[in-house]
Protein backbone atom coordinates (compact mmCIF):
# COMPACT_ATOMS: atom_id res chain seq x y z
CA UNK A 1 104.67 71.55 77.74
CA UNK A 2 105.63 72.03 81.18
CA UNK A 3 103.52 74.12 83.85
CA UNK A 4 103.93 75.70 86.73
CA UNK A 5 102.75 77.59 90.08
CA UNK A 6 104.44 80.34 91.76
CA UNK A 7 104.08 82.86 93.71
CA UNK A 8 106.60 86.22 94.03
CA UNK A 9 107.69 89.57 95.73
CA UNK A 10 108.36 92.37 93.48
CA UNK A 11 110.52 95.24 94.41
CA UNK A 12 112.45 98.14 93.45
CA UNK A 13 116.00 97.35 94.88
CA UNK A 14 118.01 94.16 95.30
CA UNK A 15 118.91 95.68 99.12
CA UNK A 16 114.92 95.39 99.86
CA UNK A 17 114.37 91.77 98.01
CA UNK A 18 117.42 90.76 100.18
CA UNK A 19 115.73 92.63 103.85
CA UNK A 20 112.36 90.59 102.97
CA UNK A 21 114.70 87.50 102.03
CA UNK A 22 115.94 87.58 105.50
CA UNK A 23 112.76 88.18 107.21
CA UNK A 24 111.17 85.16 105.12
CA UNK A 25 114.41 82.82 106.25
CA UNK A 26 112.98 83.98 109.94
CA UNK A 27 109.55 82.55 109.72
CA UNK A 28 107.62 85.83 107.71
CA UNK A 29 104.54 84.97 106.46
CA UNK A 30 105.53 85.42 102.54
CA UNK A 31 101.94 85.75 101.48
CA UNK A 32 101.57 88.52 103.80
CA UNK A 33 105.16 90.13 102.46
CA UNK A 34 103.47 90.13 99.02
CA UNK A 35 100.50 91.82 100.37
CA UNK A 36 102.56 94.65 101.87
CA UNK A 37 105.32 94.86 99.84
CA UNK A 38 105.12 93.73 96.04
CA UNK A 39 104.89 96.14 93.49
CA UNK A 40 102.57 93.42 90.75
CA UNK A 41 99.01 93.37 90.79
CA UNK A 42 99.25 89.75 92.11
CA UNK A 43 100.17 91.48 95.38
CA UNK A 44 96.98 91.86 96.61
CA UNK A 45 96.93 87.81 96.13
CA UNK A 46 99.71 87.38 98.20
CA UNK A 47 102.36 87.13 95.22
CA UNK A 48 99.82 84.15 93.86
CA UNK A 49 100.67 83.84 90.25
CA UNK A 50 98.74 81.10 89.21
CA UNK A 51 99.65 77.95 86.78
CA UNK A 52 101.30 79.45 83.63
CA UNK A 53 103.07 77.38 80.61
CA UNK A 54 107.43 77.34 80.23
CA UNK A 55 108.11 80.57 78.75
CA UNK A 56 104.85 83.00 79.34
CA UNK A 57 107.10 84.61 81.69
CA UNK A 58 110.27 86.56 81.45
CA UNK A 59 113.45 84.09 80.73
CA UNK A 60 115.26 84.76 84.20
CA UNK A 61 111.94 84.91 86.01
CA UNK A 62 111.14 81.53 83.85
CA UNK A 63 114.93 79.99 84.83
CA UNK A 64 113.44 79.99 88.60
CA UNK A 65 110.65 78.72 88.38
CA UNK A 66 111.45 76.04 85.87
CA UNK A 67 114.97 74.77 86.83
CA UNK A 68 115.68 75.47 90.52
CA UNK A 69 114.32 73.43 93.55
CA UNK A 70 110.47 73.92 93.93
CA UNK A 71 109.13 75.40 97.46
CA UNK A 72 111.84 77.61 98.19
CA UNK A 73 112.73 80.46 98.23
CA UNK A 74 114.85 82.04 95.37
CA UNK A 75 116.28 85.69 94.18
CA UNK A 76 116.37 88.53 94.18
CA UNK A 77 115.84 87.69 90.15
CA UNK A 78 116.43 90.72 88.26
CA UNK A 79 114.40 91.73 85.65
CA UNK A 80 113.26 94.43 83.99
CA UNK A 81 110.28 95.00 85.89
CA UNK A 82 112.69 95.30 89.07
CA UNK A 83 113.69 92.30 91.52
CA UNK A 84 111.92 89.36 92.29
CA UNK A 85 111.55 86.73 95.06
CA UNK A 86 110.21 83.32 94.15
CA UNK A 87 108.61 80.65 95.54
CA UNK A 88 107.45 77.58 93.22
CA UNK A 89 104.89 76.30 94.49
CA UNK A 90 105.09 73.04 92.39
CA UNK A 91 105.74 72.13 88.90
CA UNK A 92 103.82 69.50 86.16
């Protein structure tokens, strides 16, 4: 089964995932982003998610990480804990 590493913003609105977007496409530091701005526990880790298994994660959260190009930066990903920026670290 396929595994992954990730790390992600969480945030209320699509307009604030897109502001921190655009300050990440500028050079921001997205591990300090995390810290400041995500609402998840994993925050405090700078988004840091871990390695976690193909489907212990919400589907479109899951999509991301397990389909689209690794090391960038994707979203916002809506889900239903709000909207998400994500950044696979790497995939195995």
């Amino acid at each position: 089964m396929a595994k992954a590493c990730a790390c992600h913003i969480l945030v209320k609105t699509s307009e604030e995932a897109e502001n921190l977007k655009q300050l990440l496409a500028k050079g921001a530091s997205f591990h300090e982003l995390a810290k400041k701005h995500s609402l998840c526990p994993s925050g405090k880790k700078g988004g840091d998610l871990g390695e976690f298994r193909s489907g212990q994660m919400v589907k479109p959260f899951d999509d991301v990480v397990f389909k689209k190009p690794i090391l960038e930066i994707h979203g916002p990903v809506k889900t239903q804990f709000g909207f998400h920026l994500i950044k696979t670290l790497y995939r195995a």
